[in-house]
C-alpha atoms as a PDB file:
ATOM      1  CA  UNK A   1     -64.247  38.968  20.063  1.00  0.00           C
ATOM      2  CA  UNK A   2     -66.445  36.716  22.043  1.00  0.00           C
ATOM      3  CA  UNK A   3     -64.037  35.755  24.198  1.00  0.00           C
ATOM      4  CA  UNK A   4     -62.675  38.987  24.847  1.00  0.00           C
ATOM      5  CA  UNK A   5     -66.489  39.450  25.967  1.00  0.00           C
ATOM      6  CA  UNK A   6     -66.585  36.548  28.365  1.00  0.00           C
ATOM      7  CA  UNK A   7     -63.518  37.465  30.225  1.00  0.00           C
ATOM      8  CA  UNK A   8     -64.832  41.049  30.725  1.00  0.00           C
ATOM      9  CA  UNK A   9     -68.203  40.367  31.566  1.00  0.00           C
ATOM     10  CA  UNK A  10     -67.082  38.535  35.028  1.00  0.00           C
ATOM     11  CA  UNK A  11     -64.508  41.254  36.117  1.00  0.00           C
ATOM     12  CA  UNK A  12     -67.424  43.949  35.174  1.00  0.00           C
ATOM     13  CA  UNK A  13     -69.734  42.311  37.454  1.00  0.00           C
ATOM     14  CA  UNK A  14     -66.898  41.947  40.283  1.00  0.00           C
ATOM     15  CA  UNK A  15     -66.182  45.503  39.957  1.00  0.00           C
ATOM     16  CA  UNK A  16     -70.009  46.155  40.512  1.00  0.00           C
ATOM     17  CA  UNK A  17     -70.770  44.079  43.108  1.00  0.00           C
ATOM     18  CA  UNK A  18     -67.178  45.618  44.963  1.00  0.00           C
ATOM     19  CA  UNK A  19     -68.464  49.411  44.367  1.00  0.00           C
ATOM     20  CA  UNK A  20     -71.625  48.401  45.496  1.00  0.00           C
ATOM     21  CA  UNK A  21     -70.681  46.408  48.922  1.00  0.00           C
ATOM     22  CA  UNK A  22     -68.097  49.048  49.879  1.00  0.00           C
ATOM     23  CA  UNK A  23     -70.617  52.038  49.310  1.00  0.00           C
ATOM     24  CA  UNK A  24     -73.336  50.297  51.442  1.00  0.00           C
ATOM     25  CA  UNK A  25     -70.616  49.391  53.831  1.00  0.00           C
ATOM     26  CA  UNK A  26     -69.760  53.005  53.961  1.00  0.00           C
ATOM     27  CA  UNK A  27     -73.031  54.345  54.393  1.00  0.00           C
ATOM     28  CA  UNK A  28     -74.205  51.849  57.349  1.00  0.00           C
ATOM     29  CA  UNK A  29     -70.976  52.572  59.012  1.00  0.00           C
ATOM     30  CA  UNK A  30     -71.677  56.500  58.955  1.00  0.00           C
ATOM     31  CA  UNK A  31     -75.262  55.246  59.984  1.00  0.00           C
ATOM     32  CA  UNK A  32     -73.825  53.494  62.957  1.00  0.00           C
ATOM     33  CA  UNK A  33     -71.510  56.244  64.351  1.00  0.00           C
ATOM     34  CA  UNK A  34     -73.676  58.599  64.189  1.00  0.00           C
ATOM     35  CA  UNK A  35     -76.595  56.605  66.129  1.00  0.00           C
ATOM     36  CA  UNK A  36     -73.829  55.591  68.668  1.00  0.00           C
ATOM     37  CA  UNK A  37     -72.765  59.352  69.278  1.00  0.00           C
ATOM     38  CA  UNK A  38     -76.272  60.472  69.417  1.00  0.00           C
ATOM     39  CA  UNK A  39     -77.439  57.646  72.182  1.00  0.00           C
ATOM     40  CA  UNK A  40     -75.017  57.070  74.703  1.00  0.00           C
ATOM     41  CA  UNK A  41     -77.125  54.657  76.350  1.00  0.00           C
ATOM     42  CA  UNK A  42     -76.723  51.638  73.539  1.00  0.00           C
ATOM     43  CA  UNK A  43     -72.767  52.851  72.130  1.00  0.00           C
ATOM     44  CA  UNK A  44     -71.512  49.548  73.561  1.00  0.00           C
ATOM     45  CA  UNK A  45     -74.284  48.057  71.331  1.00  0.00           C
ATOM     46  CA  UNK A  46     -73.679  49.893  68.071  1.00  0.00           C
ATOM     47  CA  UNK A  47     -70.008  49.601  68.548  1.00  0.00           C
ATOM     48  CA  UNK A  48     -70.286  45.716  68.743  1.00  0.00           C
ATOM     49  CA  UNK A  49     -73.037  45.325  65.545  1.00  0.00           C
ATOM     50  CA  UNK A  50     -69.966  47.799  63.943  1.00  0.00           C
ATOM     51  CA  UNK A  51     -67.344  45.471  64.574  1.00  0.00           C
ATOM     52  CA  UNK A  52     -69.257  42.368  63.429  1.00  0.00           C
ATOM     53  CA  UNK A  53     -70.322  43.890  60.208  1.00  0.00           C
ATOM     54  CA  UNK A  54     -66.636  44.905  59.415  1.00  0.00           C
ATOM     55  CA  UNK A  55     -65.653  41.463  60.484  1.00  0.00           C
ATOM     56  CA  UNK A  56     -68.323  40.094  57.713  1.00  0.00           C
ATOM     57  CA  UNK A  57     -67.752  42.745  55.123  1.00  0.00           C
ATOM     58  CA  UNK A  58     -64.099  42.177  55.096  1.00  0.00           C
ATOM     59  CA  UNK A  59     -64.568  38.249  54.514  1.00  0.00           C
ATOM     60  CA  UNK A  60     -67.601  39.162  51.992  1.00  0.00           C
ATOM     61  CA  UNK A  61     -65.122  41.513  49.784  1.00  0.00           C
ATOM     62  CA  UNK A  62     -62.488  38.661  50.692  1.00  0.00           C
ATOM     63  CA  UNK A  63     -65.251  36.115  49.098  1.00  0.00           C
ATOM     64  CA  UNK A  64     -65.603  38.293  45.866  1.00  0.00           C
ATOM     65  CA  UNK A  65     -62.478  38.632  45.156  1.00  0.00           C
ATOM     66  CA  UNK A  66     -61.745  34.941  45.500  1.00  0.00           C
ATOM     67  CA  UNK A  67     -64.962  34.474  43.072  1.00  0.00           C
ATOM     68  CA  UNK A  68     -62.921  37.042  40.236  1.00  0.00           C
ATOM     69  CA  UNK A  69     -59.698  35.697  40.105  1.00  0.00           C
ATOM     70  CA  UNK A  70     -60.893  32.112  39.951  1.00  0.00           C
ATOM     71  CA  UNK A  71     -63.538  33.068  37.320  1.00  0.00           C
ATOM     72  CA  UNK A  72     -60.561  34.675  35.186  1.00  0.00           C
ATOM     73  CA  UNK A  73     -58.277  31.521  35.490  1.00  0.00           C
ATOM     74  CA  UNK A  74     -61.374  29.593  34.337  1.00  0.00           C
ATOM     75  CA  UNK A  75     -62.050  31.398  31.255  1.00  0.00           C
ATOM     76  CA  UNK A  76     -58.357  30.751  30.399  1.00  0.00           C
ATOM     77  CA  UNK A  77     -57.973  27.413  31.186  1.00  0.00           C
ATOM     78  CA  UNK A  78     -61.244  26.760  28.710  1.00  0.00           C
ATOM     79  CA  UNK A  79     -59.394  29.271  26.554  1.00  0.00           C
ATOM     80  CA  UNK A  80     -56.509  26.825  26.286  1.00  0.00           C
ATOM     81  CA  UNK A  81     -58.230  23.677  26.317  1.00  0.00           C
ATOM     82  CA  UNK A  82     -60.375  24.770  23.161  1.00  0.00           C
ATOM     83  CA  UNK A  83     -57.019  26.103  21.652  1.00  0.00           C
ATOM     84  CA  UNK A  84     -55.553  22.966  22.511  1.00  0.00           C
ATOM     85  CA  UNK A  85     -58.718  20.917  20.828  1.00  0.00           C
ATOM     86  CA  UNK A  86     -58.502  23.369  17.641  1.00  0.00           C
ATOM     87  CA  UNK A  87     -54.681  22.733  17.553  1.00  0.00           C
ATOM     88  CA  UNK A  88     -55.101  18.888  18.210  1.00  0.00           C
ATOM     89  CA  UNK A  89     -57.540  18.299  15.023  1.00  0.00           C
ATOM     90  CA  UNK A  90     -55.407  20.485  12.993  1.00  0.00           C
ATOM     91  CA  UNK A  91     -52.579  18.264  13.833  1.00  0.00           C
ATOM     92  CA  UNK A  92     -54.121  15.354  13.473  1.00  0.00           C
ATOM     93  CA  UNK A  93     -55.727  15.926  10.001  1.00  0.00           C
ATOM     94  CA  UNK A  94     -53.091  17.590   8.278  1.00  0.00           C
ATOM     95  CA  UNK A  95     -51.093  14.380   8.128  1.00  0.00           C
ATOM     96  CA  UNK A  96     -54.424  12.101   8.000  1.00  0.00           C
ATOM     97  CA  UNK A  97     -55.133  13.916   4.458  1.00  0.00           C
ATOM     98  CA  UNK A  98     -52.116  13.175   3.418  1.00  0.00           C
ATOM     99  CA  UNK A  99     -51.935   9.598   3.894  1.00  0.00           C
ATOM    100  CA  UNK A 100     -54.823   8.916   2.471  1.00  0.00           C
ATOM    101  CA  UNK A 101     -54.119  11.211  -0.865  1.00  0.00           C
ATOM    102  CA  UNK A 102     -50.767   9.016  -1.411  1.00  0.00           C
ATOM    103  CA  UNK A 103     -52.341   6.079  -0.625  1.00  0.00           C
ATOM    104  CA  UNK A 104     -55.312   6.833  -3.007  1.00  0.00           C
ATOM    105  CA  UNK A 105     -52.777   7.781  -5.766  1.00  0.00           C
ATOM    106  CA  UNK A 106     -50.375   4.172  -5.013  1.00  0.00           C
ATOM    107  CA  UNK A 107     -53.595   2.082  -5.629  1.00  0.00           C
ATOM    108  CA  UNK A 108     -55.962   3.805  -8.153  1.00  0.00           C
ATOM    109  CA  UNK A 109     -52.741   4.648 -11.101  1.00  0.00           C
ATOM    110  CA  UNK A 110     -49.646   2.959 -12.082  1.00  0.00           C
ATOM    111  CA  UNK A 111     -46.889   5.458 -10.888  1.00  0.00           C
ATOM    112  CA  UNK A 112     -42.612   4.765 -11.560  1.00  0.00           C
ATOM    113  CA  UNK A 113     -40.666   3.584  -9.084  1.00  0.00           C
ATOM    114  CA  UNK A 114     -39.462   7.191  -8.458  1.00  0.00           C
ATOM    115  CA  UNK A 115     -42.506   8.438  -7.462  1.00  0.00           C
ATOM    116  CA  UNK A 116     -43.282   5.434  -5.619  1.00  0.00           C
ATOM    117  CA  UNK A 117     -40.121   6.076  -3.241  1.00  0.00           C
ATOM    118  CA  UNK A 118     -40.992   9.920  -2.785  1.00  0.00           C
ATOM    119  CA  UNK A 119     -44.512   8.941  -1.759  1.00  0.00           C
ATOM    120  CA  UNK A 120     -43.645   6.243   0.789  1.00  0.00           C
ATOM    121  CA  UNK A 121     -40.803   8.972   2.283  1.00  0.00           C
ATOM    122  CA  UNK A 122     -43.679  11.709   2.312  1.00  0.00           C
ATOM    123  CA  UNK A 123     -45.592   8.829   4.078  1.00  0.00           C
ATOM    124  CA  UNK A 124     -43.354   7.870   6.731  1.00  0.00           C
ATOM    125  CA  UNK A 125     -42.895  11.617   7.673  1.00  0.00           C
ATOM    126  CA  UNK A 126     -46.696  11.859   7.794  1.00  0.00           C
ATOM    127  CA  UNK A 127     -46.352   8.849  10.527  1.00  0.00           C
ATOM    128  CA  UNK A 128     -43.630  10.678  12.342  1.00  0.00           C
ATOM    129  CA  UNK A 129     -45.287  13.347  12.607  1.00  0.00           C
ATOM    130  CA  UNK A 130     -48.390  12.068  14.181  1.00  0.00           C
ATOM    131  CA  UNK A 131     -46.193   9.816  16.248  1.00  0.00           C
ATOM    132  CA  UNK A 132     -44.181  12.903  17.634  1.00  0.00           C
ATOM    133  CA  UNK A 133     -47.803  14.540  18.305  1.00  0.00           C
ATOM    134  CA  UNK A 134     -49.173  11.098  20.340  1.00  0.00           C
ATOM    135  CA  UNK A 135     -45.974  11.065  22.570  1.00  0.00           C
ATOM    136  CA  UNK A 136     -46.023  14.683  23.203  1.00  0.00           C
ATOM    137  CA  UNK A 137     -49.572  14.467  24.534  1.00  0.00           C
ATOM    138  CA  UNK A 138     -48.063  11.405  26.260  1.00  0.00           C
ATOM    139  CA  UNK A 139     -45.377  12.970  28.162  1.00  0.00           C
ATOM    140  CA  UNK A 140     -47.337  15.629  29.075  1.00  0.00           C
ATOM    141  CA  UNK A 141     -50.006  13.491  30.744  1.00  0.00           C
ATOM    142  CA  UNK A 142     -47.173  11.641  32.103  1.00  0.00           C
ATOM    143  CA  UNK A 143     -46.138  14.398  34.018  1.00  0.00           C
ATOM    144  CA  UNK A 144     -49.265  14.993  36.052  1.00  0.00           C
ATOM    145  CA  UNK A 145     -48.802  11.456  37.717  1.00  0.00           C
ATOM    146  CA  UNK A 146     -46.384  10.686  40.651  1.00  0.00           C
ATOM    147  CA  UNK A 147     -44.227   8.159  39.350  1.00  0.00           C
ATOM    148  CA  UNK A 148     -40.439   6.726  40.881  1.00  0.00           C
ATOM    149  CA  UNK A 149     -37.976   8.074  38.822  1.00  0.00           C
ATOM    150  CA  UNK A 150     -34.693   6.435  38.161  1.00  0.00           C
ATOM    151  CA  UNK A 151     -31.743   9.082  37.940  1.00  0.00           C
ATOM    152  CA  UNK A 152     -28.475   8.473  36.623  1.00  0.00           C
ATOM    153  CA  UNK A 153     -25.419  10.419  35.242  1.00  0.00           C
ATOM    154  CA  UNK A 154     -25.252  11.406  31.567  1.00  0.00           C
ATOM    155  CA  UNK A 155     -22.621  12.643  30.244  1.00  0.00           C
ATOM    156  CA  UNK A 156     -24.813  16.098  29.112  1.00  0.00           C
ATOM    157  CA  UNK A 157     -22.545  16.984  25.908  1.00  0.00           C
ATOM    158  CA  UNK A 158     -22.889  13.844  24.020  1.00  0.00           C
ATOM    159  CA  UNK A 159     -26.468  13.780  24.400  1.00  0.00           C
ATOM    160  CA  UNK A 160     -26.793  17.416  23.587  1.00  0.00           C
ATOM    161  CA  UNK A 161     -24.787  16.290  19.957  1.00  0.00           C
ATOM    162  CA  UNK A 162     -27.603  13.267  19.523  1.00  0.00           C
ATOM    163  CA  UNK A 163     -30.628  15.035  20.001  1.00  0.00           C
ATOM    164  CA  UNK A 164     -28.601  18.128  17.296  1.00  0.00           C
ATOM    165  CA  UNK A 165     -28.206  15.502  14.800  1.00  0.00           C
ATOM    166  CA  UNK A 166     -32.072  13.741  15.788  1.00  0.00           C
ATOM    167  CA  UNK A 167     -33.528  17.610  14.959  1.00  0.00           C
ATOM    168  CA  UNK A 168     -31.454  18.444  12.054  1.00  0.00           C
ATOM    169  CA  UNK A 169     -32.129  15.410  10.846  1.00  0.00           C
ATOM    170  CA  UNK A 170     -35.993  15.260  11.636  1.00  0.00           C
ATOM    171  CA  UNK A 171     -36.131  19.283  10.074  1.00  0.00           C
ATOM    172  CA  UNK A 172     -33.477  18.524   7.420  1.00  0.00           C
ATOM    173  CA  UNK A 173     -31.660  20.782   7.871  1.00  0.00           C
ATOM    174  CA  UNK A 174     -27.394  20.799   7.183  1.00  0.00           C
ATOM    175  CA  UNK A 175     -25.767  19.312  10.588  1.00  0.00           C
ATOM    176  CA  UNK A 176     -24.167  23.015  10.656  1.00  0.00           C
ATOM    177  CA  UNK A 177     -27.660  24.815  11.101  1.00  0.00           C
ATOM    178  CA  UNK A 178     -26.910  23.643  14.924  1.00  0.00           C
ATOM    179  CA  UNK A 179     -23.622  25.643  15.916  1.00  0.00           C
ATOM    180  CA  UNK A 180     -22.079  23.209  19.155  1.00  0.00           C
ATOM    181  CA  UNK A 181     -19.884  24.581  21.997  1.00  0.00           C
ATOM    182  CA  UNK A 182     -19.777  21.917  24.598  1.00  0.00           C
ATOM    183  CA  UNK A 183     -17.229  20.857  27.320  1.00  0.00           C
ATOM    184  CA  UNK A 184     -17.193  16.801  28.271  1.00  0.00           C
ATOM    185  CA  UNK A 185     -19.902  17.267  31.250  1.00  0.00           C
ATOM    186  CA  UNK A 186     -21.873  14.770  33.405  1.00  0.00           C
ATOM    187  CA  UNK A 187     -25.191  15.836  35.653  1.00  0.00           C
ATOM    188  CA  UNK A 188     -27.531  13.033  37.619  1.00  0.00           C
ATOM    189  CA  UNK A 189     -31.025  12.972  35.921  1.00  0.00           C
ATOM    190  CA  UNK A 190     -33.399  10.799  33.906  1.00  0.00           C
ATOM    191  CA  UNK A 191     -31.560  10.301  30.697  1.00  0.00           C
ATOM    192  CA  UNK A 192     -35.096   9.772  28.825  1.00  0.00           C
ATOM    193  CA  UNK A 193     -36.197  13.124  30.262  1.00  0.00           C
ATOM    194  CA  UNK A 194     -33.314  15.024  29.756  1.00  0.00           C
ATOM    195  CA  UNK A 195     -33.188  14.136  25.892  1.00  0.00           C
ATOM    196  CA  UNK A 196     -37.442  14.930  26.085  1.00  0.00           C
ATOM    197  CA  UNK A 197     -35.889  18.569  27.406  1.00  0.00           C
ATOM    198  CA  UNK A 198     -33.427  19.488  24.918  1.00  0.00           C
ATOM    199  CA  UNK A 199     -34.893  17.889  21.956  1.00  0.00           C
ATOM    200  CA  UNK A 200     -37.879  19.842  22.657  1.00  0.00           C
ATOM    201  CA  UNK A 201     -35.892  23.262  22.910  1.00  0.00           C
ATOM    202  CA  UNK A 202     -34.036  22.461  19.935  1.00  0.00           C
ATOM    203  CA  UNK A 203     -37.139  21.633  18.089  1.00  0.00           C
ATOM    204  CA  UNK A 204     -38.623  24.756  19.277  1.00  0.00           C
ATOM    205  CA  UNK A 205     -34.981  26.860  17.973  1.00  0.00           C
ATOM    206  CA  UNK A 206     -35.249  25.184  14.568  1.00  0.00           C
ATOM    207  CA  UNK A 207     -38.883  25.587  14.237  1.00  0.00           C
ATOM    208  CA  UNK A 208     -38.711  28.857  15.491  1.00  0.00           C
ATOM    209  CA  UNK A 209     -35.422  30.275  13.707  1.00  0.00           C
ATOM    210  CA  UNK A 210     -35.048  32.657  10.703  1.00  0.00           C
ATOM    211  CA  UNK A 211     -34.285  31.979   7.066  1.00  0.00           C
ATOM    212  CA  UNK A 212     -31.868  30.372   6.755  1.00  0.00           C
ATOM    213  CA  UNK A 213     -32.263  28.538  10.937  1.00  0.00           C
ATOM    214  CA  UNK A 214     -29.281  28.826  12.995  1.00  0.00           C
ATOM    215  CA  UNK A 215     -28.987  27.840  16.590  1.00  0.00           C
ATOM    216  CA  UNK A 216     -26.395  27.940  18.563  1.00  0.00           C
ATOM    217  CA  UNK A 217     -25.820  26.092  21.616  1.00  0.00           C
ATOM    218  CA  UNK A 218     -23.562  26.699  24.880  1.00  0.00           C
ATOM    219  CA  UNK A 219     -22.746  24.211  27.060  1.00  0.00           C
ATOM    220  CA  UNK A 220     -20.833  26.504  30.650  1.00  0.00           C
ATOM    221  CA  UNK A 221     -20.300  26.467  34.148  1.00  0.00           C
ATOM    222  CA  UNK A 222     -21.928  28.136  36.592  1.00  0.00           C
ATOM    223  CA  UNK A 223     -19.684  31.149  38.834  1.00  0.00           C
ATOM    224  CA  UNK A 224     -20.631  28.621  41.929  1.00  0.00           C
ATOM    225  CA  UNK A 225     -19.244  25.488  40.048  1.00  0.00           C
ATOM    226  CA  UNK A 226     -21.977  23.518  41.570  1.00  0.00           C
ATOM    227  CA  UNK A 227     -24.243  23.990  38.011  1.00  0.00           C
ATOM    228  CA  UNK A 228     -23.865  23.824  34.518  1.00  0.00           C
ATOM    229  CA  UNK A 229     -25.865  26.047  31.950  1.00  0.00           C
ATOM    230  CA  UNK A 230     -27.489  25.293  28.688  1.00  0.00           C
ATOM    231  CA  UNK A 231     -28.411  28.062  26.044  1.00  0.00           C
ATOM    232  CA  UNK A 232     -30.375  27.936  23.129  1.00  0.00           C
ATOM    233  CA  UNK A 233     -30.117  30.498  21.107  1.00  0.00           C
ATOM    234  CA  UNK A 234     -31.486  31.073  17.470  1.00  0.00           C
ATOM    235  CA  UNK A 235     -32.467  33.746  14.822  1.00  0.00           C
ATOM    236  CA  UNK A 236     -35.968  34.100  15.337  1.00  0.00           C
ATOM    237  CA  UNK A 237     -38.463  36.589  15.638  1.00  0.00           C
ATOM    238  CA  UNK A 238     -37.966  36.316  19.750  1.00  0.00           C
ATOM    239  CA  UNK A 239     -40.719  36.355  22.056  1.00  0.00           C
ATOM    240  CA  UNK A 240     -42.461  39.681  23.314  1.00  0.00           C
ATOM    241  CA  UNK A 241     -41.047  40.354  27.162  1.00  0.00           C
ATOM    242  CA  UNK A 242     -45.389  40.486  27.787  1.00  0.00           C
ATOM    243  CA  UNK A 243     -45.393  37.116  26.733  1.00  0.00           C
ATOM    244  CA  UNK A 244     -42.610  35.211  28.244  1.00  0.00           C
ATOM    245  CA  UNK A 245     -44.211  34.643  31.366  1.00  0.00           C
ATOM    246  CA  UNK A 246     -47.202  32.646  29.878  1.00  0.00           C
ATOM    247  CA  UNK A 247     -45.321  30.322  27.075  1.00  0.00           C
ATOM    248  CA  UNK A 248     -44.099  27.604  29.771  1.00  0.00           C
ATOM    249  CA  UNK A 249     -47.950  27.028  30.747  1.00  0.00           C
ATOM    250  CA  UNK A 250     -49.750  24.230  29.467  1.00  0.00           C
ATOM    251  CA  UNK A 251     -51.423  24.442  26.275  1.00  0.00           C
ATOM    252  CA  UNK A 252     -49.847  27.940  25.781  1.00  0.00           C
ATOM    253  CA  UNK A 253     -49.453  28.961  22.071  1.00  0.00           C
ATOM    254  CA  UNK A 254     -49.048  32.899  20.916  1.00  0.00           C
ATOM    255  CA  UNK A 255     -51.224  34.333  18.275  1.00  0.00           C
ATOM    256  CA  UNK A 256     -54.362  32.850  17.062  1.00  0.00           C
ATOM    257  CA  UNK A 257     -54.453  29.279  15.132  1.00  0.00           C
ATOM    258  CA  UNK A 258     -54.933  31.642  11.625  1.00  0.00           C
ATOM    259  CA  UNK A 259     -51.970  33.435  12.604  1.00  0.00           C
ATOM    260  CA  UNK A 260     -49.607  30.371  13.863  1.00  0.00           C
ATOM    261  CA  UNK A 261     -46.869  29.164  10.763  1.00  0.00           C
ATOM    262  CA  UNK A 262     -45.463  25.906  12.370  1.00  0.00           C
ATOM    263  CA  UNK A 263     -47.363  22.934  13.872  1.00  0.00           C
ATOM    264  CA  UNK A 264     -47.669  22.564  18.052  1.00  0.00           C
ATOM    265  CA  UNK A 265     -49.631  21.875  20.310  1.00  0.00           C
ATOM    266  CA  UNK A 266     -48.257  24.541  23.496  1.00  0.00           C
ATOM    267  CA  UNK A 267     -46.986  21.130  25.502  1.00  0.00           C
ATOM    268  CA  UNK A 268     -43.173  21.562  24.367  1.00  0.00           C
ATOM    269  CA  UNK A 269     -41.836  24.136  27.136  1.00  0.00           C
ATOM    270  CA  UNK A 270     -44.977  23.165  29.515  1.00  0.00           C
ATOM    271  CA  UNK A 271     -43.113  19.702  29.825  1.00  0.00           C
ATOM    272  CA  UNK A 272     -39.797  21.365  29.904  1.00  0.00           C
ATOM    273  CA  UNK A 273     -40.192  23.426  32.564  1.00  0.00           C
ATOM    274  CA  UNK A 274     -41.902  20.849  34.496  1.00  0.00           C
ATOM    275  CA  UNK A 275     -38.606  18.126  34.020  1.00  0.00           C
ATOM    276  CA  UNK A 276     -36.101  20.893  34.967  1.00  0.00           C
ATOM    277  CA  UNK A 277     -38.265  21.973  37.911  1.00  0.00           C
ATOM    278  CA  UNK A 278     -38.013  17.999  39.053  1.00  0.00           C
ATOM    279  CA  UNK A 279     -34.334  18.471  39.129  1.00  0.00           C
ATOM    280  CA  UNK A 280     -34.351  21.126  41.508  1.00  0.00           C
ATOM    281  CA  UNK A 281     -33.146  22.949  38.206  1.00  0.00           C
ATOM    282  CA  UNK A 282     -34.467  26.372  36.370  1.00  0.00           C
ATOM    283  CA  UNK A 283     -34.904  27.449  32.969  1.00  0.00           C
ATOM    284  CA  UNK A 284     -35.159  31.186  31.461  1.00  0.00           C
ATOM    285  CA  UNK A 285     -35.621  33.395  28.822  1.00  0.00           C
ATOM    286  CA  UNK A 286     -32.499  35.752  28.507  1.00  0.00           C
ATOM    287  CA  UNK A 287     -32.982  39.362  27.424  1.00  0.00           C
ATOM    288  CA  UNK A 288     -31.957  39.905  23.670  1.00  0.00           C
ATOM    289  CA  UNK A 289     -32.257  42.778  21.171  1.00  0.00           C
ATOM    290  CA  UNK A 290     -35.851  43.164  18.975  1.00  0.00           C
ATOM    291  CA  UNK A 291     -36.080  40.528  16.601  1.00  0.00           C
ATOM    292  CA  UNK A 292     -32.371  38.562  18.044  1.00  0.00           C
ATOM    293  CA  UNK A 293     -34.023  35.749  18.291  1.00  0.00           C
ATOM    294  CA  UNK A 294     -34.313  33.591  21.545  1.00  0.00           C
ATOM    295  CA  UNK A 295     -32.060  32.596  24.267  1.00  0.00           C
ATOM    296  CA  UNK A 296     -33.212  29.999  26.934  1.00  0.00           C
ATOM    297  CA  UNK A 297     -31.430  29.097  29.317  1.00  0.00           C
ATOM    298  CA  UNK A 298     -31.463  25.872  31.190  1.00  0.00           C
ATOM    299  CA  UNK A 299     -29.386  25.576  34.531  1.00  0.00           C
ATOM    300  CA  UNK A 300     -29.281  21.783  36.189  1.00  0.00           C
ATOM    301  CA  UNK A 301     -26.479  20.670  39.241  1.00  0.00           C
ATOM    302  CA  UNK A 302     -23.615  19.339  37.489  1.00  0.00           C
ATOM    303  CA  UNK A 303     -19.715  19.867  36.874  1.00  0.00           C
ATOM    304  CA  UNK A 304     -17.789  20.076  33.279  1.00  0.00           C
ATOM    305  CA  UNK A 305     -14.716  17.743  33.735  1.00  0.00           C
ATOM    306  CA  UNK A 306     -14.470  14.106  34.673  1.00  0.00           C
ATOM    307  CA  UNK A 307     -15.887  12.338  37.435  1.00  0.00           C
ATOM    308  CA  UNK A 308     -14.182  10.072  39.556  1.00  0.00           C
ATOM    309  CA  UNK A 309     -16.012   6.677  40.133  1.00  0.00           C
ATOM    310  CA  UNK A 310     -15.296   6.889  44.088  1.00  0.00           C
ATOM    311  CA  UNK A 311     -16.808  10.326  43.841  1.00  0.00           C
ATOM    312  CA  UNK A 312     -19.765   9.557  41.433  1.00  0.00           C
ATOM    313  CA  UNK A 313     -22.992  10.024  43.201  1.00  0.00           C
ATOM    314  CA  UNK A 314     -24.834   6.148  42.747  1.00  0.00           C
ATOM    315  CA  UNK A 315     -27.991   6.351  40.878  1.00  0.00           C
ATOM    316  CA  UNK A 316     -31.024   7.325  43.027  1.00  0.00           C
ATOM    317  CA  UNK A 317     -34.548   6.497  42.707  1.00  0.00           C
ATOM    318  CA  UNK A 318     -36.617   9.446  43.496  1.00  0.00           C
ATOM    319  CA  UNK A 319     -40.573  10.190  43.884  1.00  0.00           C
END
């Protein structure tokens, strides 16, 4: 409730100080005319002090409204950094707890060898996981800096059936949860990125997805033949049209951290949108049903079908 507060108390005050300016602006206006009318002998000198003060009232209400929408964006960038904080230690001790419980059980009781392999499994997923939150945090400060980028073509459907296998096998999940329609298909990016993109979509679709997950994925090309597409689609819940709009932002989670079921941070489809944008690319959410789940849709220049080597575009380094 506070910082529903905090947001409104700024755009109250804007409102104010708006009504306010215009209604005196009004009033000396009215003021002016009428002593201009009433002495002909000083018009040219009430007409000129008129057109001044609209001149300065128009930059003044120009100046307030400047001062609102920058106080608004503000409040929700703290909104999202404290989010991001709150999300951050949550991450971070969840697996920290855990460590030290198994590793406080391994050295203060004799335990069987069974138990001994379960804990150092549970162990080494506690270690994935907080290496998985490290990189993300990583690759999303990454992103911020200008940096030379080597691009190269990948052939897009193999790596799609890697990073399938890397998430069902990182959820554990059967290899079927992932449903694969893919046509042999090569585009020109950052091979590192472009598995960072889809293994962070298909993260998202398994994460995301119903009970049991299922996510299908669609590998097409474009009517113009000069792109391919890329949906995602799974089982989920979906995401509110209201909402779609904000959940590529940084640090952008829906719901509160009470209300959240899986783990994140809001950096997944900030740093997706981001790598897609850098290859003159676009991603989307497509409209489904209520509660169809979730389709994005990534579109990247590319062909399905071989590529010549005399034709092959050489690797580029970009900024």
């Amino acid at each position: 409730m506070q910082s529903r507060r905090s947001i409104r108390l700024p755009i109250a005050l804007a409102i104010a100080m708006i009504v306010m300016l215009v209604a005196l602006t009004v009033g000396w206006v009215m003021l002016a005319v009428q002593s201009a009318m009433q002495d002909s002998g000083f018009s040219g000198l009430y007409w000129t002090l008129l057109t001044v003060g609209a001149v300065f009232f128009a930059l003044i209400l120009a100046g307030v409204v400047i001062y609102l929408v920058l106080s608004i964006k503000a409040i929700n960038i703290s909104r999202r950094q404290s989010n991001f904080i709150d999300s951050v230690t949550h991450e971070l001790k969840s697996p920290i707890a855990s460590l030290k419980l198994y590793l406080q059980t391994l050295t203060r009781r004799q335990i069987s060898q069974e138990e001994q392999a379960e804990f150092y499994r549970s162990m080494l997923e506690d270690v994935d996981r907080l290496d998985q939150l490290i990189n993300h945090v990583l690759d999303a400060a990454r992103l911020e800096k200008p940096r030379h980028e080597v691009q190269q073509l990948v052939l897009l459907d193999q790596l799609l059936k890697t990073c399938a296998e890397e998430i069902c096998s990182r959820h554990r999940v059967p290899p079927e949860t992932i449903e694969l329609d893919l046509h042999s298909c090569f585009v020109q990016a950052s091979e590192v990125d472009l598995e960072l993109v889809f293994r962070n979509l298909l993260d998202n679709a398994v994460k995301y997805a119903g009970d049991p997950p299922r996510v299908q994925v669609s590998l097409t090309q474009t009517p113009d033949r000069e792109r391919v597409s890329v949906r995602v689609t799974d089982n989920g819940r979906g995401i509110p049209r209201k909402s779609r709009s904000k959940v590529f932002g940084r640090f952008v989670r829906l719901g509160t951290e009470l209300e959240r079921e899986q783990p994140g941070l809001g950096l997944g489809l900030y740093i997706v949108r981001t790598l897609v944008a850098r290859w003159r690319g676009r991603i989307r959410i497509r409209e489904r049903g209520v509660d169809s789940g979730t389709t994005f849709e990534v579109t990247l220049p590319g062909k399905i079908g071989a590529v010549e080597a005399d034709s092959a575009p050489a690797a580029a380094s970009i900024l």
